[in-house]
C-alpha atoms as a PDB file:
ATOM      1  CA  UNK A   1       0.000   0.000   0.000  1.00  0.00           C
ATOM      2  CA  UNK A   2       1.407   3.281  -1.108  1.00  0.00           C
ATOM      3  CA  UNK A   3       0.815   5.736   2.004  1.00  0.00           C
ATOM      4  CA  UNK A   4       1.517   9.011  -0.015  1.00  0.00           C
ATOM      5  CA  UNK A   5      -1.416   8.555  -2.761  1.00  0.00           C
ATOM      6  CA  UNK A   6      -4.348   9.775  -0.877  1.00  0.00           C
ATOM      7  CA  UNK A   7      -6.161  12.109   0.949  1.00  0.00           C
ATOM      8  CA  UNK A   8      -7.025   9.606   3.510  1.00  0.00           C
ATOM      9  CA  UNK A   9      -3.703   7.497   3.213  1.00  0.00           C
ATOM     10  CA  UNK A  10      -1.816  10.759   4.818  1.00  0.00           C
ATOM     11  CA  UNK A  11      -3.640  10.608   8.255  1.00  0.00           C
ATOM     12  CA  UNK A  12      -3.138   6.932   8.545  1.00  0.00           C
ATOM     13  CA  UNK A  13       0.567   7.030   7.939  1.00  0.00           C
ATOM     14  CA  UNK A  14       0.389  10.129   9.951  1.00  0.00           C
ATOM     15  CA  UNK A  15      -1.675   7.574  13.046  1.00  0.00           C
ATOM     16  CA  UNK A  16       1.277   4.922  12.115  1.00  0.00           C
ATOM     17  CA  UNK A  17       4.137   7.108  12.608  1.00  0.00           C
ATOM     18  CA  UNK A  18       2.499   8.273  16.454  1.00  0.00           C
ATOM     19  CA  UNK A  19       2.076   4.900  17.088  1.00  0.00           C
ATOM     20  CA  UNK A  20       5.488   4.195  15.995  1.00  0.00           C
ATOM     21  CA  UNK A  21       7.111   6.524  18.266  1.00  0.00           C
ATOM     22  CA  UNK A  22       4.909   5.698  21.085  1.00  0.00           C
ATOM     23  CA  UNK A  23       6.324   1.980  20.535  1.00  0.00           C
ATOM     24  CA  UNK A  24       9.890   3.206  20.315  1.00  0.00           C
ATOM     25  CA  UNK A  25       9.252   5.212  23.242  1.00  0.00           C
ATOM     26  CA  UNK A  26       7.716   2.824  25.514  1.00  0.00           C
ATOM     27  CA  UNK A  27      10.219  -0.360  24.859  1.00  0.00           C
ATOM     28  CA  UNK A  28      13.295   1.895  25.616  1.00  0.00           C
ATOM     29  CA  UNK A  29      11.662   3.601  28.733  1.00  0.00           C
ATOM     30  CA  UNK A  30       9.338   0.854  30.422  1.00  0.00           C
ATOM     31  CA  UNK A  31      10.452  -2.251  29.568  1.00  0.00           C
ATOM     32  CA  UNK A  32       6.994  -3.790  29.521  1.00  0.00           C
ATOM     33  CA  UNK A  33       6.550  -7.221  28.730  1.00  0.00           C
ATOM     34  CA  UNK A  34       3.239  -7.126  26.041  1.00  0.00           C
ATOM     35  CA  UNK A  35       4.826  -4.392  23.946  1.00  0.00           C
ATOM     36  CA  UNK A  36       3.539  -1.320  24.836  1.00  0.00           C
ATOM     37  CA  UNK A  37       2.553  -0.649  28.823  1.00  0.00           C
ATOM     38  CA  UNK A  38      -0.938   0.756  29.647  1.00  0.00           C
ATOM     39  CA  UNK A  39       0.002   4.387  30.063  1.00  0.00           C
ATOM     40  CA  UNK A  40       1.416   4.567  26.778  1.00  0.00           C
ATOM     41  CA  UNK A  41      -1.478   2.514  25.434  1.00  0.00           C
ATOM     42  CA  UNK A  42      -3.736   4.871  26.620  1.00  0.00           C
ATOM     43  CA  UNK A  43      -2.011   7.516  25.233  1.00  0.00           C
ATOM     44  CA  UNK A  44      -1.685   5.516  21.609  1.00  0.00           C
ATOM     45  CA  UNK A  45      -5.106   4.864  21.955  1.00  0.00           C
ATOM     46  CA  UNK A  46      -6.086   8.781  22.883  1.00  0.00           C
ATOM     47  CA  UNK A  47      -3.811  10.021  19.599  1.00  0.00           C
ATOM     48  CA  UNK A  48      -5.933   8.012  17.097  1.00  0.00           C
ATOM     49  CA  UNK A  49      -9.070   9.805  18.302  1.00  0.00           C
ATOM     50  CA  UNK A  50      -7.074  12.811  18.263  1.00  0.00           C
ATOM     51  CA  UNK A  51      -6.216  12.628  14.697  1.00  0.00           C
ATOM     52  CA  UNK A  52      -9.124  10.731  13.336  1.00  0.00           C
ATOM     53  CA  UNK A  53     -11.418  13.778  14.427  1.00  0.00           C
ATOM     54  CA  UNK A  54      -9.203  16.766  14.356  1.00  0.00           C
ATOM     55  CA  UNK A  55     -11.599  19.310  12.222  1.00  0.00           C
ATOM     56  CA  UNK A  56      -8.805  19.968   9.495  1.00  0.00           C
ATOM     57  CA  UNK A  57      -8.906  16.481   7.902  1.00  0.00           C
ATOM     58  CA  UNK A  58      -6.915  15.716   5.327  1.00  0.00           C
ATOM     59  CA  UNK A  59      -5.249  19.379   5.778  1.00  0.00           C
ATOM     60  CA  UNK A  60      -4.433  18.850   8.865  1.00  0.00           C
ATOM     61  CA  UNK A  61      -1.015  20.064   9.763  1.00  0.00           C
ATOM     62  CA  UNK A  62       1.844  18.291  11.726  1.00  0.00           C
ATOM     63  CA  UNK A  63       1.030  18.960  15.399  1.00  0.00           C
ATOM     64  CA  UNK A  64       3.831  21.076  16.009  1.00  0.00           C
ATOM     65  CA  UNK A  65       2.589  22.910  13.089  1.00  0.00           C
ATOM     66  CA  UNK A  66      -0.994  23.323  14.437  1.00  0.00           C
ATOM     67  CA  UNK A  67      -2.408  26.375  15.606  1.00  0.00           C
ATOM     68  CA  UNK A  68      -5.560  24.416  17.428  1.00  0.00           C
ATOM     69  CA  UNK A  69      -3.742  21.695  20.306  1.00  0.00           C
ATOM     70  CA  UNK A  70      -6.568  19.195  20.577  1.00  0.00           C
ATOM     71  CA  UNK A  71      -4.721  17.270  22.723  1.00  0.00           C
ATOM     72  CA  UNK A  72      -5.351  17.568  26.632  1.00  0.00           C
ATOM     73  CA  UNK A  73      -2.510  19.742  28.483  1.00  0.00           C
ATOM     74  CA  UNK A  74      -1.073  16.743  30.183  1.00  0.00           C
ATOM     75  CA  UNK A  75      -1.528  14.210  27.332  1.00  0.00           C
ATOM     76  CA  UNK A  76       0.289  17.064  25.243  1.00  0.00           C
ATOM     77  CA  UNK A  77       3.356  16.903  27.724  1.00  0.00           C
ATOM     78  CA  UNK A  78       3.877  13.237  26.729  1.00  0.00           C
ATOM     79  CA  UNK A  79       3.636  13.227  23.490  1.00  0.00           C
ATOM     80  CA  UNK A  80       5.936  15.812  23.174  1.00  0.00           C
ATOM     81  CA  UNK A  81       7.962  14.381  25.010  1.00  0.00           C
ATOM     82  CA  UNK A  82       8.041  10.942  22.960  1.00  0.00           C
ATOM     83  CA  UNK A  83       8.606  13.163  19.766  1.00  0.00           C
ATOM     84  CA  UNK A  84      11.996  14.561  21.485  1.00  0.00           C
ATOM     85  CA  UNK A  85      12.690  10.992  22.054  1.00  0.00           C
ATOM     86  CA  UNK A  86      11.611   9.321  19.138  1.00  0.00           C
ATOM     87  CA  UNK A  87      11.639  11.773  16.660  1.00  0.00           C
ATOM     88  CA  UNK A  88      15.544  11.625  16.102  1.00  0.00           C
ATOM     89  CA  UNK A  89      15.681   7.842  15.764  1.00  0.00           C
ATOM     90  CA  UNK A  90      12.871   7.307  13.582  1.00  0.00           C
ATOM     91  CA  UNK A  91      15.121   7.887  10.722  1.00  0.00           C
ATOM     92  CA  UNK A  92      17.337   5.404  11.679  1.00  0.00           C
ATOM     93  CA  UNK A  93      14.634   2.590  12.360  1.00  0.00           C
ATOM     94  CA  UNK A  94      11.370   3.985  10.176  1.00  0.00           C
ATOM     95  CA  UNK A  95      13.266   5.895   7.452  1.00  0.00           C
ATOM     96  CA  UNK A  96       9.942   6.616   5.436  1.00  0.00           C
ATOM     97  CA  UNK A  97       7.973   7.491   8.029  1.00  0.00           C
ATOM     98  CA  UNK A  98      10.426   9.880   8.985  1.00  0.00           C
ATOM     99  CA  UNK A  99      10.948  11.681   5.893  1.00  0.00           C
ATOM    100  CA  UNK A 100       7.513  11.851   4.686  1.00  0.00           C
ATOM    101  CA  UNK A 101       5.880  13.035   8.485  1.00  0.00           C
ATOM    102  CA  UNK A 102       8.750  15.770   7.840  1.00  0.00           C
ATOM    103  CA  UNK A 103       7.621  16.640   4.353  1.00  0.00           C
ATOM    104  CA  UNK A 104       4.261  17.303   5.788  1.00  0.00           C
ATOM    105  CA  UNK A 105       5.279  19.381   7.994  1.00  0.00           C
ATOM    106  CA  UNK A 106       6.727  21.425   5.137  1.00  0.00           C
ATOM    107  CA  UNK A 107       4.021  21.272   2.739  1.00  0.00           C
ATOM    108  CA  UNK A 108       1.338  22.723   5.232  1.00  0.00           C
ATOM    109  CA  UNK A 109       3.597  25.908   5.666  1.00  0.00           C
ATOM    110  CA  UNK A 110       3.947  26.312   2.275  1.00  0.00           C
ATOM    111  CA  UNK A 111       0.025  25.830   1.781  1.00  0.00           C
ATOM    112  CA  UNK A 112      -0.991  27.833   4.278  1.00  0.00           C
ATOM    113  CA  UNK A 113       1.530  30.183   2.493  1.00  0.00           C
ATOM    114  CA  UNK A 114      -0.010  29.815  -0.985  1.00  0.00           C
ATOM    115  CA  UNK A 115      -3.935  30.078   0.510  1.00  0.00           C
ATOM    116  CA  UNK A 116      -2.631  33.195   2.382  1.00  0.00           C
ATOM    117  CA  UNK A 117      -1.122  35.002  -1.149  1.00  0.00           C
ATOM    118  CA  UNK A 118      -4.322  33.824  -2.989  1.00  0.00           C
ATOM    119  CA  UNK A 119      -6.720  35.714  -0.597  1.00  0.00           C
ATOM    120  CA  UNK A 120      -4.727  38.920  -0.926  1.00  0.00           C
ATOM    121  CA  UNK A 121      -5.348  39.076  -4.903  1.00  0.00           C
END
């Protein structure tokens, strides 16, 4: 399945790279013997709902990039904090991911760019 050809595609490889760092995160950190330990499963778990119904859709921007946080103060904390952790070795162990979750962050400036000059004519 080629995760770059549609409009949906982008929020589920957007979901599987969260869920990736999450992973990375969790085996380093807890050392949990299913996997994944129930804090950060919650948290996985609280992400997908986060991105399946963030109002933007298919535009919606990297988080970092985001003007509206949807995510809950304290929920925010960790994930940000699994991004500093993760974020660097993703393109080590999930080269793809990694380059295309930064591409999107790109693209949305440059959209939000291009909307912004189109409105002014």
């Amino acid at each position: 399945m080629q995760l770059w050809k549609s409009n949906k595609s982008r929020l589920i490889r957007e979901t599987k790279t969260v869920l990736v760092m999450i992973r990375m995160y969790c085996s380093y950190h807890h050392n949990s013997e299913s996997g994944v330990c129930d804090d950060c499963r919650e948290l996985a778990e609280y992400a997908e709902k986060r991105i399946e119904k963030c109002p933007y859709g298919y535009y919606k921007p990297t988080c970092a990039n985001c003007t509206t946080h949807c995510y809950k103060p304290d929920m925010r904390s960790k994930i940000r904090m699994i991004m500093r952790f993760s974020g660097p070795r993703m393109l080590f162990r999930h080269p793809c991911l990694a380059i295309m979750h930064l591409l999107d962050g790109h693209r949305e400036h440059r959209d939000r760019f291009v909307a912004s000059v189109e409105k002014s004519y």
